[in-house]
N, C-alpha and C. Protein backbone atom coordinates (compact mmCIF):
# COMPACT_ATOMS: atom_id res chain seq x y z
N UNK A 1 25.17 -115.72 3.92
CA UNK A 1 24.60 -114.39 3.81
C UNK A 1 23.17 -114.51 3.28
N UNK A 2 22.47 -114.35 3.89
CA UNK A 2 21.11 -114.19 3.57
C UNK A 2 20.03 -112.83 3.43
N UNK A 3 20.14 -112.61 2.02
CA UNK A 3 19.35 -111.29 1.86
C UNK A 3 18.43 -111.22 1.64
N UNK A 4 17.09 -110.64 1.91
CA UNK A 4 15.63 -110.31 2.04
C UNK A 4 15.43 -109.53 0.84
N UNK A 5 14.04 -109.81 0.30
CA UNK A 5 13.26 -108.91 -0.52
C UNK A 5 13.14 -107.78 0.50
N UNK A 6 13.30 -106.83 -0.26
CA UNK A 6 12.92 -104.92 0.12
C UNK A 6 11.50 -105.00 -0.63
N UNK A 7 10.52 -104.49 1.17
CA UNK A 7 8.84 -104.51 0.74
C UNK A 7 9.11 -103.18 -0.52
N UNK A 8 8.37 -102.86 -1.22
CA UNK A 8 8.16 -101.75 -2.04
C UNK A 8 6.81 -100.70 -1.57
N UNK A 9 6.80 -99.41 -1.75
CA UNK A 9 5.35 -98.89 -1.06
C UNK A 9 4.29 -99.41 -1.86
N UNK A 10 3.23 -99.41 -1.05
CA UNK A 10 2.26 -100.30 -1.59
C UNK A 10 1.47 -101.13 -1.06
N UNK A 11 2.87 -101.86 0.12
CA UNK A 11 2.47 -103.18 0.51
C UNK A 11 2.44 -102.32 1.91
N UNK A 12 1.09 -103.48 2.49
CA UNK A 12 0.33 -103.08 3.91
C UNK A 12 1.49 -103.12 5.02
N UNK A 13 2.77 -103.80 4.66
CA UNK A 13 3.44 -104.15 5.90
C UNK A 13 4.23 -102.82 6.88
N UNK A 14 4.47 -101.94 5.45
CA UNK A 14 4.86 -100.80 5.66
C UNK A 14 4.56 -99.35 6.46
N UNK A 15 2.88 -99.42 6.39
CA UNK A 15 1.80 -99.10 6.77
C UNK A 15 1.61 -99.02 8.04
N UNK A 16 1.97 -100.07 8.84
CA UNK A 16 1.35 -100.96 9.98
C UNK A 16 2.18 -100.97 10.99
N UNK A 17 1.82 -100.17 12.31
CA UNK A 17 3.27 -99.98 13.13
C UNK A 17 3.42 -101.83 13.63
N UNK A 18 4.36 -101.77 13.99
CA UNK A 18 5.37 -103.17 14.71
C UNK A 18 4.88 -103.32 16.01
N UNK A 19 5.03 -104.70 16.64
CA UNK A 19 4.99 -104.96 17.75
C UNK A 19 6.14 -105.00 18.23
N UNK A 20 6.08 -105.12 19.86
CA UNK A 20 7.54 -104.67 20.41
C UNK A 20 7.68 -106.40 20.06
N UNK A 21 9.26 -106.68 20.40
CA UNK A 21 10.03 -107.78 20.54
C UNK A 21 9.80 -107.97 21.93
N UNK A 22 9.61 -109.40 22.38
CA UNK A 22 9.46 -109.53 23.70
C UNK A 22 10.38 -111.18 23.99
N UNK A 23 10.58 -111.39 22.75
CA UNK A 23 11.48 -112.87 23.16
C UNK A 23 12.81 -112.23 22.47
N UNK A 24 13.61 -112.65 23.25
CA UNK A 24 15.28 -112.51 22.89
C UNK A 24 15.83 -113.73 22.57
N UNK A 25 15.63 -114.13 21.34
CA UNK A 25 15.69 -115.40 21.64
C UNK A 25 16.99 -115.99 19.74
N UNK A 26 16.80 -117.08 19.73
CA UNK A 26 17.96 -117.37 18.29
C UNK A 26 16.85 -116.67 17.30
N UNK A 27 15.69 -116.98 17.13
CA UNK A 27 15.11 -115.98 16.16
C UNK A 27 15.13 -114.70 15.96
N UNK A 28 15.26 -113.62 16.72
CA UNK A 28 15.59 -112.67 16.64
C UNK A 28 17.19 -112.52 16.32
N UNK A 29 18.00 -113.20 16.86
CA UNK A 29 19.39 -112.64 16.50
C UNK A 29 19.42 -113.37 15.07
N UNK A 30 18.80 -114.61 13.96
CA UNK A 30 18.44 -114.50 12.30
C UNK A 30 18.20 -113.25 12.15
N UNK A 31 17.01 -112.69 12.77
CA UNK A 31 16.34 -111.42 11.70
C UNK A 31 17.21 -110.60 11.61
N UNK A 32 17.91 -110.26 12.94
CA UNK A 32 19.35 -109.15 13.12
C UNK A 32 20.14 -109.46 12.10
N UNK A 33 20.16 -111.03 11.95
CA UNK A 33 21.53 -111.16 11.04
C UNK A 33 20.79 -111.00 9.71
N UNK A 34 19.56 -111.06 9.62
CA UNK A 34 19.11 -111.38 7.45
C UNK A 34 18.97 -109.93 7.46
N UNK A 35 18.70 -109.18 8.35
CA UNK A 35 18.46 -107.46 8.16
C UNK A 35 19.74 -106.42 7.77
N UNK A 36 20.88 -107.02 8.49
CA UNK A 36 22.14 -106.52 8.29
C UNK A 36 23.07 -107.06 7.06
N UNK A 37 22.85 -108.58 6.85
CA UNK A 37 23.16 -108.66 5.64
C UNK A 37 22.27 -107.84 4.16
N UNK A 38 21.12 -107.96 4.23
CA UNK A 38 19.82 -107.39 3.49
C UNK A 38 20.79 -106.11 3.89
N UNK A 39 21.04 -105.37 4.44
CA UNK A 39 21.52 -103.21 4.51
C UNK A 39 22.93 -103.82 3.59
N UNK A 40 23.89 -104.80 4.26
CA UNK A 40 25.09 -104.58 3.35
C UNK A 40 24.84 -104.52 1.80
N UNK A 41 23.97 -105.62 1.35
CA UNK A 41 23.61 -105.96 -0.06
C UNK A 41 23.01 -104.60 -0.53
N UNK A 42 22.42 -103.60 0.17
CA UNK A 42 21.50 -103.04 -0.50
C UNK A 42 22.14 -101.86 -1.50
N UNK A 43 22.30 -100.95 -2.32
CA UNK A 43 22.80 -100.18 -3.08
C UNK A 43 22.13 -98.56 -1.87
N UNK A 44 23.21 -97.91 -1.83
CA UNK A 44 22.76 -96.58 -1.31
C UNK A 44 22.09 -97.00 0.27
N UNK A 45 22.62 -97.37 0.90
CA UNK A 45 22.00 -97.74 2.32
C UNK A 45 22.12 -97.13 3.33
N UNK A 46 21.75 -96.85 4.42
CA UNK A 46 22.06 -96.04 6.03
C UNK A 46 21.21 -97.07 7.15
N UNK A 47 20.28 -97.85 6.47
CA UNK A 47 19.64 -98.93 7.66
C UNK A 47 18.04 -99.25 6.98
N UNK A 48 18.19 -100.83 7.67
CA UNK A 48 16.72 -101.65 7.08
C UNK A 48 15.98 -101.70 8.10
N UNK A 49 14.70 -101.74 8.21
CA UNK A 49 13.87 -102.20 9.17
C UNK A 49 13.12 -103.58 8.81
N UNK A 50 13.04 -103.88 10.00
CA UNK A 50 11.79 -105.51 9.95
C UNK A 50 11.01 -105.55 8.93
N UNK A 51 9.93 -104.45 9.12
CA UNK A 51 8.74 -104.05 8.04
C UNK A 51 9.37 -103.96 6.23
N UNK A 52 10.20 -103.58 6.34
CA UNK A 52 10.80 -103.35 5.03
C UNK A 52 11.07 -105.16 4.50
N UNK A 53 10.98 -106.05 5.42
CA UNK A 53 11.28 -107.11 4.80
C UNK A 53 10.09 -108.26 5.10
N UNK A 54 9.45 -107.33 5.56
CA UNK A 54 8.25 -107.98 5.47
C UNK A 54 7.87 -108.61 7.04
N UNK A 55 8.59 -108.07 8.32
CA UNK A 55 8.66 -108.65 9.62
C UNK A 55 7.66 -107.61 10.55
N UNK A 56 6.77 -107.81 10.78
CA UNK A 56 5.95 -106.70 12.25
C UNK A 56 7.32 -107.13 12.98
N UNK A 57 8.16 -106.42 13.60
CA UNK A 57 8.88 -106.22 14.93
C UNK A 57 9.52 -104.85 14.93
N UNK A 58 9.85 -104.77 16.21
CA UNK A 58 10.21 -103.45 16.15
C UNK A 58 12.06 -103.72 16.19
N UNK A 59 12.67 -103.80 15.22
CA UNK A 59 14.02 -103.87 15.33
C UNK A 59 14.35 -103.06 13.82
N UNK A 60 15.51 -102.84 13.78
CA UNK A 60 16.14 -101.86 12.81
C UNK A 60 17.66 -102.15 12.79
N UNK A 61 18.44 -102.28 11.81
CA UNK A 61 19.71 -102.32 11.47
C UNK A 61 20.17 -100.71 10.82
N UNK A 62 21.40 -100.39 11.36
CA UNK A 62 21.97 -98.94 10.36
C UNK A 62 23.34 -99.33 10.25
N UNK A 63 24.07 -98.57 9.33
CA UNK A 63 25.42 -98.30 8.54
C UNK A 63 25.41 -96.62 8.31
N UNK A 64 25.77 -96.24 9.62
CA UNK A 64 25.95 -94.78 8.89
C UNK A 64 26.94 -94.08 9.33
N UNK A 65 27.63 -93.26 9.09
CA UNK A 65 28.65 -92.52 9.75
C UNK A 65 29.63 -93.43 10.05
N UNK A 66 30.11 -94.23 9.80
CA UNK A 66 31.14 -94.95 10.56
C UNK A 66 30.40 -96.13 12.06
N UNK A 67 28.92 -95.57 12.14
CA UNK A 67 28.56 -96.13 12.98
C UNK A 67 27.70 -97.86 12.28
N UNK A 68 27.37 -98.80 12.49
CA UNK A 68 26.95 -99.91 12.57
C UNK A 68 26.66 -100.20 13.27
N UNK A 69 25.46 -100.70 13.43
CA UNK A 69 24.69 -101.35 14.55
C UNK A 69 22.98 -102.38 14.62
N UNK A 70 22.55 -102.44 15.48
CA UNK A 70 21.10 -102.53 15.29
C UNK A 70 20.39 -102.04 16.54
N UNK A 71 18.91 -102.23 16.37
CA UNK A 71 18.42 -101.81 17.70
C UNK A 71 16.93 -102.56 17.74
N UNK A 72 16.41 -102.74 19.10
CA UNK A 72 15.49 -103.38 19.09
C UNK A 72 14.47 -102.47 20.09
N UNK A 73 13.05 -102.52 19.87
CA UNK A 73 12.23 -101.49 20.94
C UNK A 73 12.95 -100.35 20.61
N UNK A 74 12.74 -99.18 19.74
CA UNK A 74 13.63 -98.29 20.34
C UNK A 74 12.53 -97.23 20.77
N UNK A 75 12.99 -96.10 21.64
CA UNK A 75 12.31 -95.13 21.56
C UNK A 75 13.48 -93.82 21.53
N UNK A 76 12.76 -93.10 20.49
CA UNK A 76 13.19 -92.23 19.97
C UNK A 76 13.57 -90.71 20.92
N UNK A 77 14.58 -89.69 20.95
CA UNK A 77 14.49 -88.75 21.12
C UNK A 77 15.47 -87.59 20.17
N UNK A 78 14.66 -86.47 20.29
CA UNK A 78 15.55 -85.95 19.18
C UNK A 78 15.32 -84.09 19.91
N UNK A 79 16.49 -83.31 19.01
CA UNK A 79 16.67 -81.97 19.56
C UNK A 79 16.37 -81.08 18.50
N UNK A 80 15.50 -80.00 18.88
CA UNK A 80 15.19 -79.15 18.24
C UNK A 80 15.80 -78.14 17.37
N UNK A 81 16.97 -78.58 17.34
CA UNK A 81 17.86 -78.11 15.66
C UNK A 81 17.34 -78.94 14.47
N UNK A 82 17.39 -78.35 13.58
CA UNK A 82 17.07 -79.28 12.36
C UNK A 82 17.80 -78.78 11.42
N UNK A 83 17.90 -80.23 10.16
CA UNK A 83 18.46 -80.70 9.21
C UNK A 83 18.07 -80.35 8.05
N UNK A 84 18.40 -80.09 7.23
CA UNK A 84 17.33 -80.30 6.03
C UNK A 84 18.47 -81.39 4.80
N UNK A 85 18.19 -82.46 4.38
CA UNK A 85 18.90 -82.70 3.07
C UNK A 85 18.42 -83.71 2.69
N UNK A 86 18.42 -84.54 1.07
CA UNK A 86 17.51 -85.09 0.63
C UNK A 86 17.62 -86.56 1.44
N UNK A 87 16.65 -87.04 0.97
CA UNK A 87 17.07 -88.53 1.76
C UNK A 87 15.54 -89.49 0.92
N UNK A 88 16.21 -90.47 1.27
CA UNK A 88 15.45 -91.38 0.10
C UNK A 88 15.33 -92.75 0.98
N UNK A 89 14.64 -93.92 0.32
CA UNK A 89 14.43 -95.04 0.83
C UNK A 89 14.60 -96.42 0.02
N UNK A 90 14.61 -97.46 0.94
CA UNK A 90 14.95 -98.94 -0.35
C UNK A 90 13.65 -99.41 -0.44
N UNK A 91 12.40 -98.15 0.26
CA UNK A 91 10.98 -99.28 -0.43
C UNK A 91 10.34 -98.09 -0.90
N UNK A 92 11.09 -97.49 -1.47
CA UNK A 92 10.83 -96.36 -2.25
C UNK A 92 11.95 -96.18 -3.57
N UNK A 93 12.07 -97.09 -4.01
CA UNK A 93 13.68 -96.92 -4.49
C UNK A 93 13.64 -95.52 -5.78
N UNK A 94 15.08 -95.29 -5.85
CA UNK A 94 15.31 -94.08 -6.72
C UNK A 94 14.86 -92.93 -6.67
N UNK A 95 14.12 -92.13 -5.66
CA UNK A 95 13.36 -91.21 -5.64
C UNK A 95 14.23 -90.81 -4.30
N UNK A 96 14.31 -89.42 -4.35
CA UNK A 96 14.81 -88.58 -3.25
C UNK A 96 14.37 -87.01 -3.16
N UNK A 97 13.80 -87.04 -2.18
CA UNK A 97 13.54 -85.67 -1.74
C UNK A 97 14.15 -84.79 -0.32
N UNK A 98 14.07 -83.38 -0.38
CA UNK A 98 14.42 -82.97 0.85
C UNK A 98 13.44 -82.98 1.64
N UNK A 99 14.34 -83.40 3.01
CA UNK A 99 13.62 -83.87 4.25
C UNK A 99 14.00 -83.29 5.15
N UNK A 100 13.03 -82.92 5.79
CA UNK A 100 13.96 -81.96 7.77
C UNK A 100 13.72 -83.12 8.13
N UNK A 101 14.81 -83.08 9.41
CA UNK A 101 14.98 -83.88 10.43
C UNK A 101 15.89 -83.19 11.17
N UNK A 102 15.28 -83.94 13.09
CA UNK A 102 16.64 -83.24 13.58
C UNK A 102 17.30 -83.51 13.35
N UNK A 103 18.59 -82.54 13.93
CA UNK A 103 19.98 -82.34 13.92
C UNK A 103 20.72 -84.12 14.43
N UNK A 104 19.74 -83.74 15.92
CA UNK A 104 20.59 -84.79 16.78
C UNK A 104 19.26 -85.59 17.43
N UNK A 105 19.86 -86.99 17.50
CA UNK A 105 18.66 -87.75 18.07
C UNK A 105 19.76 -88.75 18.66
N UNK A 106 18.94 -89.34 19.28
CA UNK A 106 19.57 -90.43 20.32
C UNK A 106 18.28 -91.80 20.64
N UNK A 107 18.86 -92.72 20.46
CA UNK A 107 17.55 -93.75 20.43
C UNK A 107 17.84 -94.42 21.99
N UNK A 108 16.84 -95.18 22.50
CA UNK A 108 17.14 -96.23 23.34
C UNK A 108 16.37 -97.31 22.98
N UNK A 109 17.25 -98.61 23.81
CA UNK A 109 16.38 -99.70 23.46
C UNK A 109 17.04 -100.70 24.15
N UNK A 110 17.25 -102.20 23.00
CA UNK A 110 18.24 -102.82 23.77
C UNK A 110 18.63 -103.68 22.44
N UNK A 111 19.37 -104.81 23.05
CA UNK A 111 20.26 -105.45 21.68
C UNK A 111 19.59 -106.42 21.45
N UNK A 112 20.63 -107.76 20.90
CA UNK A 112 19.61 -109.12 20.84
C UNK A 112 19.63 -109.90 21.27
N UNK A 113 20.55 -109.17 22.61
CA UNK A 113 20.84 -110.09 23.99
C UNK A 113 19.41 -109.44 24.81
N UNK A 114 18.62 -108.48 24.78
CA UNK A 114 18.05 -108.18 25.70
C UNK A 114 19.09 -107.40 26.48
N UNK A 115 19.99 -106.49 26.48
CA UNK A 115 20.46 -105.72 27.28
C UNK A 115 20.40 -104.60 26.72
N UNK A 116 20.56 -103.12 27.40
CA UNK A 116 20.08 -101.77 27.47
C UNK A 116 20.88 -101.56 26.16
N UNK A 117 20.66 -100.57 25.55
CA UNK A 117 21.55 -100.21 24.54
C UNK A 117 21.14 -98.52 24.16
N UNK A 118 22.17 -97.55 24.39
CA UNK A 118 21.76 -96.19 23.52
C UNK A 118 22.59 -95.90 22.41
N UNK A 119 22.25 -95.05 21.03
CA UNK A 119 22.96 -94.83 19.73
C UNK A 119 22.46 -93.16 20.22
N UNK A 120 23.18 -92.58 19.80
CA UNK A 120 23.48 -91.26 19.79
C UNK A 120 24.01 -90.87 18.46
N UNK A 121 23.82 -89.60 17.97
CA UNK A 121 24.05 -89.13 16.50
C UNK A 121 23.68 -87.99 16.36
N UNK A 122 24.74 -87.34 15.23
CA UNK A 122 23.83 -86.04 15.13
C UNK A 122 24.04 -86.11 12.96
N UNK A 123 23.75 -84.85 12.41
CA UNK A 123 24.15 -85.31 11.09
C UNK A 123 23.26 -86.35 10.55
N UNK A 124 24.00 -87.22 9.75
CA UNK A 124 23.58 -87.96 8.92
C UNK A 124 23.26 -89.31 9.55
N UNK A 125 24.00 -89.73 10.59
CA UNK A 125 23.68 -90.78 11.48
C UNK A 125 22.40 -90.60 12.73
N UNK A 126 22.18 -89.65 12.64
CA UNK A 126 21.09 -88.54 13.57
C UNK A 126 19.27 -89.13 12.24
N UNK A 127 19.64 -88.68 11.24
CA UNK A 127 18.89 -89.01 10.10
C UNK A 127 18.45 -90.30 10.10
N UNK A 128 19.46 -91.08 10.02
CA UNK A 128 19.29 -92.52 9.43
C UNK A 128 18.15 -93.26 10.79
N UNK A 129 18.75 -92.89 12.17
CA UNK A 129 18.08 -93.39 13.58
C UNK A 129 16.50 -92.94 13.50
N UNK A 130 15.95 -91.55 12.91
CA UNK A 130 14.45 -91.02 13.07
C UNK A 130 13.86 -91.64 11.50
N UNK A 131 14.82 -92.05 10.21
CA UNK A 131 13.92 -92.64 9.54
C UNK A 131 13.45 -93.91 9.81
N UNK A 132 14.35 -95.02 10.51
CA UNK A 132 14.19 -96.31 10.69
C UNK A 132 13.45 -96.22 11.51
N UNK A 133 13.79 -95.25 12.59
CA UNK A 133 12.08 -95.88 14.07
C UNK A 133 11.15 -94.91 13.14
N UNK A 134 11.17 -94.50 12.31
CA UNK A 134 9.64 -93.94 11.51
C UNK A 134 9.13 -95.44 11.10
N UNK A 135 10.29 -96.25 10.56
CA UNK A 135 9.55 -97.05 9.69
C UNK A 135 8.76 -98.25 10.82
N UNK A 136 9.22 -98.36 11.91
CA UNK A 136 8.84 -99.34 13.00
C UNK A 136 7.33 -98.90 13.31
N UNK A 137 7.17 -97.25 13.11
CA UNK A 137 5.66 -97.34 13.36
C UNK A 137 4.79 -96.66 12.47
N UNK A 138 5.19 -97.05 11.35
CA UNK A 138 4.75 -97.82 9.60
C UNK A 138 4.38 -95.87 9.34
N UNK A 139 5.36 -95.13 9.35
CA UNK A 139 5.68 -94.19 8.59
C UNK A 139 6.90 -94.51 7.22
N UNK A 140 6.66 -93.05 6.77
CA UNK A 140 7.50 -92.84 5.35
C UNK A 140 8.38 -91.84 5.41
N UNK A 141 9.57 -91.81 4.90
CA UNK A 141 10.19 -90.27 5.02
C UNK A 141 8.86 -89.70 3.75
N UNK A 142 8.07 -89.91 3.19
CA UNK A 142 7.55 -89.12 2.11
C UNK A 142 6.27 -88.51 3.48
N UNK A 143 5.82 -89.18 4.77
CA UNK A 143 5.07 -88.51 5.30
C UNK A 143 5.29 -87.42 6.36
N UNK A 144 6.74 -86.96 5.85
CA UNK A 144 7.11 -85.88 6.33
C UNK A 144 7.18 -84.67 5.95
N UNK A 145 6.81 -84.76 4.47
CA UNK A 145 7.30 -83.43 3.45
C UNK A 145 6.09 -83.15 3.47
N UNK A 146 6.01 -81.45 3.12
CA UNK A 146 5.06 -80.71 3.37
C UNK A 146 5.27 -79.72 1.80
N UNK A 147 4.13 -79.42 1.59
CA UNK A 147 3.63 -78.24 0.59
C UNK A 147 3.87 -78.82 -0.64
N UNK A 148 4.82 -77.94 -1.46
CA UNK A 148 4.97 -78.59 -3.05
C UNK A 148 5.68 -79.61 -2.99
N UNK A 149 6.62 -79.82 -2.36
CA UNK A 149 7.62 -81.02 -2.36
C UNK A 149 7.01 -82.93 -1.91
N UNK A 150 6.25 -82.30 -1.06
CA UNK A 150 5.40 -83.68 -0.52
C UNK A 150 4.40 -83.96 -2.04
N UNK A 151 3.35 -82.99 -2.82
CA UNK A 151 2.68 -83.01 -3.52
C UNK A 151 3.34 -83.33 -5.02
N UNK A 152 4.62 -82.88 -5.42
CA UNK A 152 5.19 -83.98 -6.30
C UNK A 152 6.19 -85.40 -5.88
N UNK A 153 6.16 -85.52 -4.72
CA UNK A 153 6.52 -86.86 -4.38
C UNK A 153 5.62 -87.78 -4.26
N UNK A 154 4.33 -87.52 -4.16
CA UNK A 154 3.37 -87.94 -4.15
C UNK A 154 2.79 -88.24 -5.41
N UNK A 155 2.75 -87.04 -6.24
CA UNK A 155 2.64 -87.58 -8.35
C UNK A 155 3.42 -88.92 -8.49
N UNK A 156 4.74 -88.31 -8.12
CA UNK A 156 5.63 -89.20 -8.51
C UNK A 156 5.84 -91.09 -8.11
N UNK A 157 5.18 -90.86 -7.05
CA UNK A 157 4.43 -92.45 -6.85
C UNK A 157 3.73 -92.66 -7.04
N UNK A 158 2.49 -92.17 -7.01
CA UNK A 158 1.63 -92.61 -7.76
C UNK A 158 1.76 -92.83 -9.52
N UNK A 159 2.48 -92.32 -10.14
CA UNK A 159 3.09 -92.39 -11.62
C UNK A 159 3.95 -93.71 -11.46
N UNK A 160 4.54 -94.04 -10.37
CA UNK A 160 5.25 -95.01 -10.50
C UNK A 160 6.36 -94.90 -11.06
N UNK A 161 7.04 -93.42 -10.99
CA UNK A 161 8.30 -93.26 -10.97
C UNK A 161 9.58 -93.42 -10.50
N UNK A 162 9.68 -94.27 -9.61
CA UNK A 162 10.49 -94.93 -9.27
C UNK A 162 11.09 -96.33 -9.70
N UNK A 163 12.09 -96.74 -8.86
CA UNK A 163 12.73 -97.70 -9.74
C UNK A 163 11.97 -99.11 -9.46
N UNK A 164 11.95 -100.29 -10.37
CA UNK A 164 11.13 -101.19 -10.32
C UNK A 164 11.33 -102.37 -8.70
N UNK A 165 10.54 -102.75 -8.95
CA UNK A 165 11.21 -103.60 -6.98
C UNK A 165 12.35 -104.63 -7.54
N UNK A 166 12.65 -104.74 -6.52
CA UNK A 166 14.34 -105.81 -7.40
C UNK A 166 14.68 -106.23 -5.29
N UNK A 167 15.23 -107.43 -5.42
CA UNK A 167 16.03 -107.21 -4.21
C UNK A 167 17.23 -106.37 -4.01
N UNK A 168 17.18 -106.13 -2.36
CA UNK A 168 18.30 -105.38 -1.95
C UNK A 168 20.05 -105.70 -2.33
């Protein structure tokens, strides 16, 4: 089992959208595997991305709903119902705010065979799919909140109120 340091905000990697994956190759199915071990280890989890461990690629691991999986390339779609409930991050640790998101999203992509792959979700597994491809193209759930709520989440990192970096 091999678990990864969780980047903390701060660091440029986070920042910086991903390149697609273009080799399917034993290296990619490691990162699949240090990313999914790195989500089991982590405290409070729904899914890790590359960037979070310090990888430009565009791949993502989740645990949510009963669902498990990973995804590679994804592109995102989502439906114009929305969510609202708090949601938080592991390179943000201890801090949670409310977040809209849609209802229902559905990703495509493919696996780490290189074959087609779609995740579908609505709920909380719907959530977990639009924060991870946020993080592939070096967004934050914090660059989603708007008005007062974004503006003390924003104190609040910059204060450095959150919890100290530690691995996952």
């Amino acid at each position: 089992m091999t678990m990864r340091d969780i980047r903390i905000i701060g660091d440029p990697v986070l920042r910086t959208p991903c390149e697609p994956v273009t080799s399917f190759d034993a290296e990619l199915r490691d990162l699949v595997t240090d990313l999914m071990d790195t989500l089991l280890g982590a405290p409070g989890r729904a899914g890790v991305a590359a960037p979070q461990i310090g990888v430009s690629a565009q791949v993502f691991v989740y645990d949510a709903d009963g669902h498990r999986g990973h995804m590679i390339n994804p592109v995102l779609e989502v439906s114009e119902e929305l969510q609202d409930d708090d949601e938080g991050c592991l390179s943000i640790p201890g801090l949670y705010f409310p977040t809209r998101r849609a209802l229902h999203a559905t990703v495509h992509g493919f696996d780490q065979h290189g074959e087609p792959l779609t995740i579908a979700g609505s709920g909380f597994l719907a959530r977990a799919l639009q924060h991870e491809t946020d993080h592939l193209a070096g967004r934050l759930y914090v660059d989603t909140l708007r008005g007062e709520i974004r503006r003390r989440a924003l104190r609040e990192i910059r204060a450095g109120r959150f919890d100290s970096p530690r691995r996952a």
